[in-house]
N, C-alpha and C. Protein backbone atom coordinates (compact mmCIF):
# COMPACT_ATOMS: atom_id res chain seq x y z
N UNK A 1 0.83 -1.19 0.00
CA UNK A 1 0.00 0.00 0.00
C UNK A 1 0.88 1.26 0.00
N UNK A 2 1.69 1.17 0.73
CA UNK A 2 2.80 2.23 0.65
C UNK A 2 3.44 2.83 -0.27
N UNK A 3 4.10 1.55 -1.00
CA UNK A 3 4.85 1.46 -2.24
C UNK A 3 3.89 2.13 -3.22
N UNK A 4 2.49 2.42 -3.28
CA UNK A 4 1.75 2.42 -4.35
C UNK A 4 1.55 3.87 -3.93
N UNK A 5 1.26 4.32 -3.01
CA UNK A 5 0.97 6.29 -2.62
C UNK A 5 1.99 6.53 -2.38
N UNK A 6 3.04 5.81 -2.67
CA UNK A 6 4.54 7.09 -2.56
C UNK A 6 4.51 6.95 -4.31
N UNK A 7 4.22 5.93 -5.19
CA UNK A 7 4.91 5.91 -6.40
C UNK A 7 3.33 7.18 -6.88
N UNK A 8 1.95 6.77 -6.48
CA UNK A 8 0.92 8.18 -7.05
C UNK A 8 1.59 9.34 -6.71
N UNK A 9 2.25 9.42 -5.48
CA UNK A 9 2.62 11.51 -4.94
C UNK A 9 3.45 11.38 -6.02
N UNK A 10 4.78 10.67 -6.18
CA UNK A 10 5.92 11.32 -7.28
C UNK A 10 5.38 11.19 -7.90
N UNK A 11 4.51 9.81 -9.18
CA UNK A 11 4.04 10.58 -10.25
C UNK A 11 2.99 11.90 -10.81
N UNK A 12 2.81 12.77 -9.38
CA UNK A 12 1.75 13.12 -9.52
C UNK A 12 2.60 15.10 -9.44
N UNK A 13 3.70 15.02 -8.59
CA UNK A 13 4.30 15.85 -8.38
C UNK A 13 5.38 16.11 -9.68
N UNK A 14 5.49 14.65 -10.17
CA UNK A 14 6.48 15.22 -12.01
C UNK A 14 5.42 15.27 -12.97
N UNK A 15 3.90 15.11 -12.92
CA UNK A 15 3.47 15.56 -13.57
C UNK A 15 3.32 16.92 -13.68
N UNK A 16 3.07 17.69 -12.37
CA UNK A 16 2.48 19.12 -11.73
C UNK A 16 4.02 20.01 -12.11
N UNK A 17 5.30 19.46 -11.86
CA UNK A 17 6.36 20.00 -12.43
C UNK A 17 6.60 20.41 -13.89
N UNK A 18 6.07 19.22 -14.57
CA UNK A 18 6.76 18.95 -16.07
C UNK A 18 5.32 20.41 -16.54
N UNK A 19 4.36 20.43 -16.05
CA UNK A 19 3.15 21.38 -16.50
C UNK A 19 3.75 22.81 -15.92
N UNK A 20 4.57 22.61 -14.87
CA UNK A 20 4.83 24.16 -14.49
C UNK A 20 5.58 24.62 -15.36
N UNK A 21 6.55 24.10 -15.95
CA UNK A 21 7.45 24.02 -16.48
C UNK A 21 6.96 24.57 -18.49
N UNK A 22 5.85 23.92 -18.71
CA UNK A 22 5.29 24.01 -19.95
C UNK A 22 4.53 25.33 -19.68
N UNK A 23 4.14 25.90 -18.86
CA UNK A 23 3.20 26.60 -18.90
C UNK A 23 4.39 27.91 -18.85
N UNK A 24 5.74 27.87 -18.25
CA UNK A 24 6.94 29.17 -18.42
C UNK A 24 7.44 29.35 -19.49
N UNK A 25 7.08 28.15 -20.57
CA UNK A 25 7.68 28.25 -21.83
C UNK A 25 6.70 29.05 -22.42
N UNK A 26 5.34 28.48 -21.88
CA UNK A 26 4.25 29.22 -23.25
C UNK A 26 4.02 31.04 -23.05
N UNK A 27 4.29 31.01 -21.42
CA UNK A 27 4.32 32.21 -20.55
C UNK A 27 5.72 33.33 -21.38
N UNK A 28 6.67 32.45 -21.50
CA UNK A 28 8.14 32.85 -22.60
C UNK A 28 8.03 33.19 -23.88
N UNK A 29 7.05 32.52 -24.51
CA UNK A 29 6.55 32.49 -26.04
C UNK A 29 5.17 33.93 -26.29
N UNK A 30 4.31 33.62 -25.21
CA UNK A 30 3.63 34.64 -25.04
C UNK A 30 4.26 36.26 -25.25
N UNK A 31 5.21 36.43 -24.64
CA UNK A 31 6.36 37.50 -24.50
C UNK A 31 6.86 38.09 -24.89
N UNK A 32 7.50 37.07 -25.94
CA UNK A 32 8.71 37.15 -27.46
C UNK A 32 7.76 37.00 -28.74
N UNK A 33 7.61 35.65 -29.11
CA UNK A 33 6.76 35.18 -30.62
C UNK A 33 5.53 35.95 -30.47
N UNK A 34 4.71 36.12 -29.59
CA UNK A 34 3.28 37.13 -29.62
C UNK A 34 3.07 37.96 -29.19
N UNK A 35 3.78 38.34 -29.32
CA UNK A 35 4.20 40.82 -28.24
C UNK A 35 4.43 41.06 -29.41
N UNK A 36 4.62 40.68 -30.35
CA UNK A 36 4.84 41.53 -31.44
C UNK A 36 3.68 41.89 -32.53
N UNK A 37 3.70 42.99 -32.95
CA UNK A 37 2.39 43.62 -33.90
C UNK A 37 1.45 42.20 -34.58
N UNK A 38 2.31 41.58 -35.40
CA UNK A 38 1.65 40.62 -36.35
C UNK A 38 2.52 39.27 -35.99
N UNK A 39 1.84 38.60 -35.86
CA UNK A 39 2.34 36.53 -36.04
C UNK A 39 1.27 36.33 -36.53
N UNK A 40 1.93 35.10 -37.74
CA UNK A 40 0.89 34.24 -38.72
C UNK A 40 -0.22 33.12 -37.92
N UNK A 41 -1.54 33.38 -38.80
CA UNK A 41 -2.80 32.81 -37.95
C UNK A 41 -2.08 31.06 -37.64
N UNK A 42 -1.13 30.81 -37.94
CA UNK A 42 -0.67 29.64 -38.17
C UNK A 42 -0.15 29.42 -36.74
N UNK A 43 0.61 30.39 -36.86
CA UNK A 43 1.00 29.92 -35.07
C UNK A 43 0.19 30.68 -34.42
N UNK A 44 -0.70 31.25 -34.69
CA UNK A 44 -1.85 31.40 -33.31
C UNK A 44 -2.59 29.79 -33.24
N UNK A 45 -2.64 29.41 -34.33
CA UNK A 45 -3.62 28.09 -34.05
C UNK A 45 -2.80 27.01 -33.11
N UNK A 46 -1.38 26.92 -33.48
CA UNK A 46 -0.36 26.02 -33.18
C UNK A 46 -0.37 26.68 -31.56
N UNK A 47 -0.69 27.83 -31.13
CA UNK A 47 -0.55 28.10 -29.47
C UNK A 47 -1.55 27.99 -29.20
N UNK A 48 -3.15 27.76 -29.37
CA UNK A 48 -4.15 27.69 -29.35
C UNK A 48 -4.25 26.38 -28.81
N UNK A 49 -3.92 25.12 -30.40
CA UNK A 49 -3.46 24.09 -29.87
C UNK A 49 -3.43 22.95 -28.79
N UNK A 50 -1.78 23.58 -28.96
CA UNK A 50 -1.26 23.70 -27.39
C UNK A 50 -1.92 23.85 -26.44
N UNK A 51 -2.44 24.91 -25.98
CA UNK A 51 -3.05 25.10 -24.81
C UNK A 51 -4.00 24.59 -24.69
N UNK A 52 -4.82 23.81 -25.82
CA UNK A 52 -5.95 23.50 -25.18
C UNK A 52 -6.03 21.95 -24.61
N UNK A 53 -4.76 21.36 -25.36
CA UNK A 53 -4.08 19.74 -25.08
C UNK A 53 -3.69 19.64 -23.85
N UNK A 54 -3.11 21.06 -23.21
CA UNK A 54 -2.84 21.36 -21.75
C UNK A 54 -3.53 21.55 -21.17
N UNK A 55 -4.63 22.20 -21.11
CA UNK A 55 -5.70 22.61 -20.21
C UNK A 55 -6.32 20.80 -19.90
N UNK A 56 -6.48 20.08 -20.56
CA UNK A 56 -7.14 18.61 -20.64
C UNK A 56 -5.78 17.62 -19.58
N UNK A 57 -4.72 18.25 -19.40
CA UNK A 57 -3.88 17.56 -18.81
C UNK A 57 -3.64 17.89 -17.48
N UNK A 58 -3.90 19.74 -17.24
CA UNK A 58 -3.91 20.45 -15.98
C UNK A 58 -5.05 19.76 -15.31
N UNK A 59 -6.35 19.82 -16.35
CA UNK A 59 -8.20 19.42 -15.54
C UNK A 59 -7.35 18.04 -14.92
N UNK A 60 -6.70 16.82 -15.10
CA UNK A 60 -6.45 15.52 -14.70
C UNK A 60 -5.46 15.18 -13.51
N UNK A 61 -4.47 16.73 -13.39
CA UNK A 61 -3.82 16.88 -12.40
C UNK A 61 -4.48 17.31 -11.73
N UNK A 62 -5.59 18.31 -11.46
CA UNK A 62 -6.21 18.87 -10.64
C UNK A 62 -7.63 17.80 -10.01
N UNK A 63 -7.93 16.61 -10.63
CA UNK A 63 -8.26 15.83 -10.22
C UNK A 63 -7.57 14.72 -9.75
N UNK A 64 -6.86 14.62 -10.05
CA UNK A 64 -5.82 13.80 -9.26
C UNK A 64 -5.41 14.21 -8.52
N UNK A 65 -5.19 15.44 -7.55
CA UNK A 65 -4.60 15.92 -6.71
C UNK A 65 -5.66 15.23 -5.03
N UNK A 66 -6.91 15.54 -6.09
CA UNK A 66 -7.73 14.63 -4.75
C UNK A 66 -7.62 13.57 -4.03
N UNK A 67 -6.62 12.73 -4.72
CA UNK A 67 -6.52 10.94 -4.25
C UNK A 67 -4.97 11.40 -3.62
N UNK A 68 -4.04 12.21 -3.77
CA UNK A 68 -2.85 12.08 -3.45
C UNK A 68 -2.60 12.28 -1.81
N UNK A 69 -1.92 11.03 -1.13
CA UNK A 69 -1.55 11.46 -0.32
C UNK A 69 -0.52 12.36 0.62
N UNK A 70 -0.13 13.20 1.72
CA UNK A 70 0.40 14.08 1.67
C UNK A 70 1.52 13.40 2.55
N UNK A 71 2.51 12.41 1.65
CA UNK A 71 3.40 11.53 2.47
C UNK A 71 4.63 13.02 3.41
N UNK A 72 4.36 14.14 3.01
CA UNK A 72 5.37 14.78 3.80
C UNK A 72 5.37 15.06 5.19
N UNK A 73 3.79 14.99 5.24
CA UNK A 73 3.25 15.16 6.32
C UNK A 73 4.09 13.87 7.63
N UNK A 74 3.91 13.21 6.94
CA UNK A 74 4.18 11.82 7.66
C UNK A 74 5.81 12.15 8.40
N UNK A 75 6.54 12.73 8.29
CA UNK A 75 7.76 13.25 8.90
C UNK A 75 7.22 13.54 10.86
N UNK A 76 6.47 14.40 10.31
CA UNK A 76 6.04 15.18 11.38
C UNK A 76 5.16 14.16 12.92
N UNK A 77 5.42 14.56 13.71
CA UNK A 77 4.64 13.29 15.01
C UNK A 77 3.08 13.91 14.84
N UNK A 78 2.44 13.16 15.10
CA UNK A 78 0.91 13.83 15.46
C UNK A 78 0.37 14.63 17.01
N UNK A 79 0.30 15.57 16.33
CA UNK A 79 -0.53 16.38 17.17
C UNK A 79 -1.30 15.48 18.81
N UNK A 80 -2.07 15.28 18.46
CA UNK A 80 -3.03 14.20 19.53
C UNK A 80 -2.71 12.99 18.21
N UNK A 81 -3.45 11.72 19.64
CA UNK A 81 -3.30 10.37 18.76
C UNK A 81 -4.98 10.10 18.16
N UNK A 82 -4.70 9.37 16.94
CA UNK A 82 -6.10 8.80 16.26
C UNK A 82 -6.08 7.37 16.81
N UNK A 83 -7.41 7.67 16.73
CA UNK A 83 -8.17 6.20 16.30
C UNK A 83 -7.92 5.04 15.73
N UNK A 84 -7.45 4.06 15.69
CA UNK A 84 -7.49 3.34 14.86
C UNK A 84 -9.22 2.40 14.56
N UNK A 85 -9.69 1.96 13.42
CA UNK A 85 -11.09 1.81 13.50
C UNK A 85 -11.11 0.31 13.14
């Protein structure tokens, strides 16, 4: 059980990385390639795209964030003791 919510948090935290990461490039591109007067409808569609292939990958991280457990927590002693049920 362990082995399986430590391997969901990391894959769930290099997903949330690899997207932060995509979203400084497009944030970079935004900046440079589209601050300028005119770019071809071609690469508006090609950033359009993009973003919308991302937005469908952010919605899956942001649902997935619900099942992840917060193994960092687990460092820490508890407050008062639980229950076991």
């Amino acid at each position: 059980m362990h082995l399986r919510l430590a391997s969901d948090y990391h894959q769930y935290y290099n997903e949330a990385r690899e997207c932060d990461q995509w979203l400084s490039n497009v944030y970079e591109k935004l900046n440079t390639t589209y601050s300028k007067q005119s770019f071809t409808i071609e690469e508006g569609e090609l950033l359009l795209r993009e973003c919308l292939r991302f937005g469908h990958v952010i919605n899956e991280i942001v649902n997935n964030s619900k099942s992840i457990v917060p193994l960092m927590r687990r460092k820490f002693p508890l407050p008062r003791p639980i229950k076991v049920q």
